[in-house]
N, C-alpha and C. Protein backbone atom coordinates (compact mmCIF):
# COMPACT_ATOMS: atom_id res chain seq x y z
N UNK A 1 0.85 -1.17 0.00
CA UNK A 1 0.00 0.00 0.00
C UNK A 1 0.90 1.23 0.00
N UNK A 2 0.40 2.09 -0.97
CA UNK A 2 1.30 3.53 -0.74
C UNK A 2 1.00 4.31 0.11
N UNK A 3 2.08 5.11 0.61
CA UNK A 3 2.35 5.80 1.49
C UNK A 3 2.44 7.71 0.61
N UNK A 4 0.91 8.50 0.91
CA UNK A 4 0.88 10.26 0.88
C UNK A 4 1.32 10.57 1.38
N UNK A 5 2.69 11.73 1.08
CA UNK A 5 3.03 12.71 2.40
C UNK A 5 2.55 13.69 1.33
N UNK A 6 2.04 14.53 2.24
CA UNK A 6 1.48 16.32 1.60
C UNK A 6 1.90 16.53 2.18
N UNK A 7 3.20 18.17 2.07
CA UNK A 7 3.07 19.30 2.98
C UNK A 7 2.46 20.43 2.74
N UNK A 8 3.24 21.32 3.38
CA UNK A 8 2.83 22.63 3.46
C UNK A 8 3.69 23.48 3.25
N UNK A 9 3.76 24.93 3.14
CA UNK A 9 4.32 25.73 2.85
C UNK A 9 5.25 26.30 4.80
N UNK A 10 4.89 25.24 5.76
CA UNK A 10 5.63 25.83 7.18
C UNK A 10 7.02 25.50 6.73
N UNK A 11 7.59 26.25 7.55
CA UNK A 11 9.07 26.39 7.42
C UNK A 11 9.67 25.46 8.48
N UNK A 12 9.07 24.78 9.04
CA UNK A 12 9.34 23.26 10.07
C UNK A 12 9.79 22.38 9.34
N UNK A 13 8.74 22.09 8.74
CA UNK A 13 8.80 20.68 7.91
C UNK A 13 9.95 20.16 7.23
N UNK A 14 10.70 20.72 6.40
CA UNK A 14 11.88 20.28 5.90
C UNK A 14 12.64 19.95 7.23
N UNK A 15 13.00 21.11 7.94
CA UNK A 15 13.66 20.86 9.21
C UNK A 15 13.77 20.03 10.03
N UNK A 16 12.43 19.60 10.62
CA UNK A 16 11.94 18.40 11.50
C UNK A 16 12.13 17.39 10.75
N UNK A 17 11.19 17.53 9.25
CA UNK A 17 11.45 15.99 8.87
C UNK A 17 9.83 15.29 9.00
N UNK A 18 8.94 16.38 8.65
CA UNK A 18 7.56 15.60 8.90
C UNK A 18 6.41 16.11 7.84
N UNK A 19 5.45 15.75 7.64
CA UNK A 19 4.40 15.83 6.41
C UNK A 19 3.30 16.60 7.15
N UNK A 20 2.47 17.78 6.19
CA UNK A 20 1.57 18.12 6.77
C UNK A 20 0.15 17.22 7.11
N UNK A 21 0.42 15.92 6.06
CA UNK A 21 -0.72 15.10 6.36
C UNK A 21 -0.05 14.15 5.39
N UNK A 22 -0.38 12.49 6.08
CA UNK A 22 -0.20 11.23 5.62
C UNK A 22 -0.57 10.66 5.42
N UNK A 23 -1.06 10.12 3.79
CA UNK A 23 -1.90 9.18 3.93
C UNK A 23 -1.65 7.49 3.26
N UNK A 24 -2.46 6.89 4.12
CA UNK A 24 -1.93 5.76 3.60
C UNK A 24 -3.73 4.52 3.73
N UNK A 25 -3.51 4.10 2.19
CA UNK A 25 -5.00 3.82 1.73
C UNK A 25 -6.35 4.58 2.46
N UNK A 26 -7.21 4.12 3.18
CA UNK A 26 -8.02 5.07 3.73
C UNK A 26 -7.95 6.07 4.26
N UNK A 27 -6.97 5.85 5.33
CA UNK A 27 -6.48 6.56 6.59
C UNK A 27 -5.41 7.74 6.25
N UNK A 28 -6.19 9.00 7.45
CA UNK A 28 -5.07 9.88 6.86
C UNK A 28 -5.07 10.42 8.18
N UNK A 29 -4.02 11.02 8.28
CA UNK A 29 -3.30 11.76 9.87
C UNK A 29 -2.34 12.91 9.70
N UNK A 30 -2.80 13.97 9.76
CA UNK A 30 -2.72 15.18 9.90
C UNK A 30 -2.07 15.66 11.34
N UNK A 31 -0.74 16.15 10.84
CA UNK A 31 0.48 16.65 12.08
C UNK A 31 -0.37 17.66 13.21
N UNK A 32 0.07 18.10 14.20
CA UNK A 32 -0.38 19.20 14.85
C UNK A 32 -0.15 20.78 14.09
N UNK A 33 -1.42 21.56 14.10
CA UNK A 33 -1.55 22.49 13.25
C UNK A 33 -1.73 23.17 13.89
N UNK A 34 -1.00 24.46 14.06
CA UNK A 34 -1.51 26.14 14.52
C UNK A 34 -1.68 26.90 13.61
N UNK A 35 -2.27 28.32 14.15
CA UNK A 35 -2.79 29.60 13.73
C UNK A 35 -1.56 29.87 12.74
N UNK A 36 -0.51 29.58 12.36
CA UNK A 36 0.50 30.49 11.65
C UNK A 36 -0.01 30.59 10.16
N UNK A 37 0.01 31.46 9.85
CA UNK A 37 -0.20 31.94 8.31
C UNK A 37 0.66 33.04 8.28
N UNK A 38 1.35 32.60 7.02
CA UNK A 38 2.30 33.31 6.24
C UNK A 38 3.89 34.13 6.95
N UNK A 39 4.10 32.70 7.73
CA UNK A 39 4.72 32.86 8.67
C UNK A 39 4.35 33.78 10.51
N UNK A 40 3.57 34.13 9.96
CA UNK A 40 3.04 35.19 11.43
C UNK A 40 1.66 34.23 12.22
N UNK A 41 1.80 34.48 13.68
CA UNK A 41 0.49 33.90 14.42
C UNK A 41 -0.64 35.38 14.09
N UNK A 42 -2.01 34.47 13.57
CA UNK A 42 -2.70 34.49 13.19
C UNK A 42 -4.02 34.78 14.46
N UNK A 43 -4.50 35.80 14.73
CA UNK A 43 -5.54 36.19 15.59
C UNK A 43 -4.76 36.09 17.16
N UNK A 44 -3.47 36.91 17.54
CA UNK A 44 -2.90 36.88 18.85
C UNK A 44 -3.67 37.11 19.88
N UNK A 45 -4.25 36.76 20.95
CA UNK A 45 -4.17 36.38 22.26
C UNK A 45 -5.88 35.66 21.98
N UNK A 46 -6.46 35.88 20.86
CA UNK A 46 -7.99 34.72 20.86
C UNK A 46 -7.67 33.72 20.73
N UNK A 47 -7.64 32.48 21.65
CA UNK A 47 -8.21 31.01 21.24
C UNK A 47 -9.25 30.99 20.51
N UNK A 48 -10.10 31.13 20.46
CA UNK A 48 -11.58 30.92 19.75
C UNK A 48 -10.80 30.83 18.33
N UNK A 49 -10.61 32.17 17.82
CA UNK A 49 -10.07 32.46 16.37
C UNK A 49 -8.92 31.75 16.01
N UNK A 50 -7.80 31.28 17.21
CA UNK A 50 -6.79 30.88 16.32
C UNK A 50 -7.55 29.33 15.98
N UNK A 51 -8.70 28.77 16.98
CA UNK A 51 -8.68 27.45 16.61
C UNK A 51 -9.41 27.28 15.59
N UNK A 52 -10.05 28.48 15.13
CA UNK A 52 -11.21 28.22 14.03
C UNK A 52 -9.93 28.00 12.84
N UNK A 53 -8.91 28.77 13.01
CA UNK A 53 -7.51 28.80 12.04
C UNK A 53 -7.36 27.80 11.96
N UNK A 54 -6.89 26.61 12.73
CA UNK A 54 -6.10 25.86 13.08
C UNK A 54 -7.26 24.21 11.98
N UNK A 55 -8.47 24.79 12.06
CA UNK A 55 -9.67 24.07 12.03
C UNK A 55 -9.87 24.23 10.33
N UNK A 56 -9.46 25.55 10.10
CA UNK A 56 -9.51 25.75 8.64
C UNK A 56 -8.47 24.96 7.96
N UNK A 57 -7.21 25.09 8.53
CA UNK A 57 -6.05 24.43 7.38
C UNK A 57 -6.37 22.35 7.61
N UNK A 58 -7.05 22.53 8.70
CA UNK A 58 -7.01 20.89 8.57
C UNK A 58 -8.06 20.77 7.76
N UNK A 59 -8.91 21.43 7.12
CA UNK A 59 -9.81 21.14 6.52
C UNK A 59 -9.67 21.28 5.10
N UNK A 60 -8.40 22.02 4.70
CA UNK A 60 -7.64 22.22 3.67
C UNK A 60 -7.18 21.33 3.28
N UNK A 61 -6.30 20.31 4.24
CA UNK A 61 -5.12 19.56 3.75
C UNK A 61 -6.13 18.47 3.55
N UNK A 62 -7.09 18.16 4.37
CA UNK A 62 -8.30 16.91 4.67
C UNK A 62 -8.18 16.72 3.15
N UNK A 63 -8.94 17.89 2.04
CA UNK A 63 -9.67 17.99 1.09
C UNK A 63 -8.64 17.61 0.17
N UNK A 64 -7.84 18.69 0.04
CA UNK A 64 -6.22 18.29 -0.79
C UNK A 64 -5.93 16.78 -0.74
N UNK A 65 -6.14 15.68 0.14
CA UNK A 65 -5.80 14.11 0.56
C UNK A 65 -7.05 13.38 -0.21
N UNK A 66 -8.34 14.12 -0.22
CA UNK A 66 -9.21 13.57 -1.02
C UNK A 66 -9.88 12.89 0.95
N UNK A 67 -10.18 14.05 1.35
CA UNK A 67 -11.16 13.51 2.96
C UNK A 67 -11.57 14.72 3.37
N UNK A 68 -12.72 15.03 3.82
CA UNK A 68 -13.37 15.82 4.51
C UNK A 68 -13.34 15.59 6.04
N UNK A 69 -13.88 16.53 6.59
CA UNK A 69 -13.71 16.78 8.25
C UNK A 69 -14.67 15.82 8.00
N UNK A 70 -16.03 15.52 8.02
CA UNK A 70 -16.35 14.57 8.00
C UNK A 70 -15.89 13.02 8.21
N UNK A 71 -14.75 12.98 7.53
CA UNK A 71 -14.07 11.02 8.07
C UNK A 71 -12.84 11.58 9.34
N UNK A 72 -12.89 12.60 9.85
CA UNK A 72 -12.47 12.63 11.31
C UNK A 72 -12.54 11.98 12.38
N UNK A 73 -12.29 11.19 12.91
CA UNK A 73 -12.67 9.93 13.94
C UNK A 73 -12.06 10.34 15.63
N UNK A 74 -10.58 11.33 15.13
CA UNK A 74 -9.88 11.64 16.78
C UNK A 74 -9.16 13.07 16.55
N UNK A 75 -9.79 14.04 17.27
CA UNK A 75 -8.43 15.04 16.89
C UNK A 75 -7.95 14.90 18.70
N UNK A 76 -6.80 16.00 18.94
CA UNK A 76 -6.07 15.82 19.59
C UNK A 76 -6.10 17.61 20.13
N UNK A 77 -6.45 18.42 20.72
CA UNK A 77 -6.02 19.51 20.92
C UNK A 77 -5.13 19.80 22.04
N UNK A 78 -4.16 20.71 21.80
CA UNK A 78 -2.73 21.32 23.07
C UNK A 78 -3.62 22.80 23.06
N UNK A 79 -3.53 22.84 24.62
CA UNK A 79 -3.54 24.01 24.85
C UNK A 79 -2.52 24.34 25.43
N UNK A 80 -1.81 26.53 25.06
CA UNK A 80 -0.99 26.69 26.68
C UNK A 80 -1.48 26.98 27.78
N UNK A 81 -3.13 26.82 27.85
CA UNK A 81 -3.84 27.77 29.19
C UNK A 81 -5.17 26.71 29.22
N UNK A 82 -5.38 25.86 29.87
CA UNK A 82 -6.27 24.98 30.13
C UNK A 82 -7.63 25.78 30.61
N UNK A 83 -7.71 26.80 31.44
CA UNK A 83 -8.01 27.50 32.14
C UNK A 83 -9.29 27.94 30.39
N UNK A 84 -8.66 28.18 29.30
CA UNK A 84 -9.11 28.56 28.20
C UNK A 84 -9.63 27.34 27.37
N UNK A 85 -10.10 26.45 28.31
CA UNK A 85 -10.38 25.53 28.05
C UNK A 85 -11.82 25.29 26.80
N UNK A 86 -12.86 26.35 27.58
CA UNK A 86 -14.27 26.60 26.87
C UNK A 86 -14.52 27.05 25.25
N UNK A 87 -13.38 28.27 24.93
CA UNK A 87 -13.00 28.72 24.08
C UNK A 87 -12.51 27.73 22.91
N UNK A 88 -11.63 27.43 23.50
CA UNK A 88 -11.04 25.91 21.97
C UNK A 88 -12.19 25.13 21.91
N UNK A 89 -12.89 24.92 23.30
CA UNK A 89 -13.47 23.37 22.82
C UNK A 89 -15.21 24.09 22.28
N UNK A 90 -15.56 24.97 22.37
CA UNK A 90 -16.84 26.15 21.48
C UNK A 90 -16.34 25.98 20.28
N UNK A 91 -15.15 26.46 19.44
CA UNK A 91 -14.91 26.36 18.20
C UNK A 91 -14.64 25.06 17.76
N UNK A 92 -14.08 23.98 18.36
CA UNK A 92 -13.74 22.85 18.25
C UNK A 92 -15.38 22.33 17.73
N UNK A 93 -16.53 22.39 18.46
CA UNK A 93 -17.43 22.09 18.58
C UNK A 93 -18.67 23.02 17.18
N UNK A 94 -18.10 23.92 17.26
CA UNK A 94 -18.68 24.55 15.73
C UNK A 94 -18.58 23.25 14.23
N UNK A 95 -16.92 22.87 14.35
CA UNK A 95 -16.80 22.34 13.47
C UNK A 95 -17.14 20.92 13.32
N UNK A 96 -17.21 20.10 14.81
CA UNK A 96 -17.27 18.37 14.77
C UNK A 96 -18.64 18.35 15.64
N UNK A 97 -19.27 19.29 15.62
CA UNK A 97 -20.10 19.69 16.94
C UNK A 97 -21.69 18.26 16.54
N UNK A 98 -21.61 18.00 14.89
CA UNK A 98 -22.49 17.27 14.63
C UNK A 98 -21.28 15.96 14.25
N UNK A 99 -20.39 15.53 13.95
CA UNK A 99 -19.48 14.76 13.94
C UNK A 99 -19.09 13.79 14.82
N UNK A 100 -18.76 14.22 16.03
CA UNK A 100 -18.02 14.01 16.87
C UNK A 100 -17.41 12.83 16.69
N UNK A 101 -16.18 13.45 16.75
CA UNK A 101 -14.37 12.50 16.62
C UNK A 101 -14.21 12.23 18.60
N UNK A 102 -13.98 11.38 18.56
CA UNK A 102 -13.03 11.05 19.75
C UNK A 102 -12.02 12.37 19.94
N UNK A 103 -12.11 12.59 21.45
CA UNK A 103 -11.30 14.33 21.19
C UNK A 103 -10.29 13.84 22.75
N UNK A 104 -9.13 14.53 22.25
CA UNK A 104 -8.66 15.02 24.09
C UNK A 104 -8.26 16.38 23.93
N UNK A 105 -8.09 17.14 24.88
CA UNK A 105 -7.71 18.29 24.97
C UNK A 105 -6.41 18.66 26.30
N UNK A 106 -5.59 18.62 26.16
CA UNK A 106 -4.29 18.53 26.92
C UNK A 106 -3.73 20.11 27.06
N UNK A 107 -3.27 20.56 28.21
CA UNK A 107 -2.50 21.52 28.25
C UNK A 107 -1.34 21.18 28.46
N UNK A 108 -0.28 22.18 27.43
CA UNK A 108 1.35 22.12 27.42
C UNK A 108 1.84 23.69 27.81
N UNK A 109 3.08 23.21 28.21
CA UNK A 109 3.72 24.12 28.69
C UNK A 109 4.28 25.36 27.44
N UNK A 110 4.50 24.92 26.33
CA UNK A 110 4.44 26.00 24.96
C UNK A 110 4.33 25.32 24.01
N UNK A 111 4.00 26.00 22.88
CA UNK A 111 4.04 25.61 21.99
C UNK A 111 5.41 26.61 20.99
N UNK A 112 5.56 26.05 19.54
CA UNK A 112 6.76 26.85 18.72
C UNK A 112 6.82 28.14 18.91
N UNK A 113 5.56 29.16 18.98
CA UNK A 113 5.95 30.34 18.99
C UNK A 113 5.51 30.77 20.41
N UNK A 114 5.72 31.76 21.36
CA UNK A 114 4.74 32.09 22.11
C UNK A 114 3.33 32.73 22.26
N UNK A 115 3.08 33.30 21.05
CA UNK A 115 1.64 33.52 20.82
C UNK A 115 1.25 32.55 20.19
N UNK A 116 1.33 31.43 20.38
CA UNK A 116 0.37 30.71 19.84
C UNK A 116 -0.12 29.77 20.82
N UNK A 117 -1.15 29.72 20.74
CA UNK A 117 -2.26 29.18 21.68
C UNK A 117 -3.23 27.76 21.53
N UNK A 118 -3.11 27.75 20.34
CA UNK A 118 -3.81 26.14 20.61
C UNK A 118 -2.87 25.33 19.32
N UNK A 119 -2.93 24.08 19.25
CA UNK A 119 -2.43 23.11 18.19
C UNK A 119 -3.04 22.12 17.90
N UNK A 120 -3.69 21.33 16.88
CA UNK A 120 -4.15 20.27 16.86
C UNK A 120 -3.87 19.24 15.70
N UNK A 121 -4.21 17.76 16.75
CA UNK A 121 -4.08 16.95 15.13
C UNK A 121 -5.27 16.45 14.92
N UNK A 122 -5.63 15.97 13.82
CA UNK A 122 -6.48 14.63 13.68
C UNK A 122 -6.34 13.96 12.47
N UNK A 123 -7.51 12.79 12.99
CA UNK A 123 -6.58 11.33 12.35
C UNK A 123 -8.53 11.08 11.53
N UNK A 124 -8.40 10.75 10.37
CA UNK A 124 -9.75 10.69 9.82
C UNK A 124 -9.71 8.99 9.12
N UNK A 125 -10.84 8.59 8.82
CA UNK A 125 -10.60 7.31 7.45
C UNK A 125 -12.08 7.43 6.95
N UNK A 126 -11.96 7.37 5.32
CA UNK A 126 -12.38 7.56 4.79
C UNK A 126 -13.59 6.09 4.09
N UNK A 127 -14.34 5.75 3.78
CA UNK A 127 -15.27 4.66 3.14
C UNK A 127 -14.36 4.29 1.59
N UNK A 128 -13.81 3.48 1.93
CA UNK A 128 -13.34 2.89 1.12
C UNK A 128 -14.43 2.74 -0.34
N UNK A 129 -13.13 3.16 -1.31
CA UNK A 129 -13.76 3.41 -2.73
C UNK A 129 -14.18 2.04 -2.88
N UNK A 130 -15.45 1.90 -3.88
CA UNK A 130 -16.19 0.91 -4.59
C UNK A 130 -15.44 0.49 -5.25
């Protein structure tokens, strides 16, 4: 079975050594994603907005792989402020709010930049083609 790597235009990826999303026959798994666009964090000190960000590009790369938020089954969200807990998981819930993926929501001590505030992954599979 072959193995998709898609990236992205982050300036990590070569560096680290990782794909913005992987897919392999159904299944696809999408790295942890923040607010950054065009190198800069994207809506500074809102959670709400950066996660709707964060919610948009996975829904980008989903589509680009040939999967919609729809075959989402687990995302994964980092927070740096747990406390901001309501906020991620309101927008989180905009988008899987009729879906629902298996979710955790974890607070970390930082993430790459310091304005950035939430990160997420998720892991989708898709109905296998006829």
């Amino acid at each position: 079975m072959t193995v998709l790597n898609l990236g992205s235009e982050n300036p990590w990826e070569p560096v680290v050594g990782y794909s913005r999303i992987v897919v392999r026959g159904d299944t696809a798994w999408v790295s942890g994603t923040t607010a950054l666009v065009d190198g800069a964090v994207a809506h500074p000190g809102d959670a709400a907005a950066q996660t709707r960000q964060v919610l948009a590009t996975i829904e980008r790369a989903l589509e680009r792989a040939g999967f919609a938020l729809a075959d989402v089954v687990r995302t994964r969200m980092y927070v740096t402020d747990i406390s901001r807990w309501e906020e991620v998981g309101r927008a989180h819930g905009e988008v899987f709010g009729a879906i629902r993926p298996a979710s955790t929501m974890v607070e970390v001590s930082a993430l790459i930049d310091p304005g950035l505030l939430v990160e997420i992954e998720a892991d989708a599979v898709r109905e296998p083609a006829a």
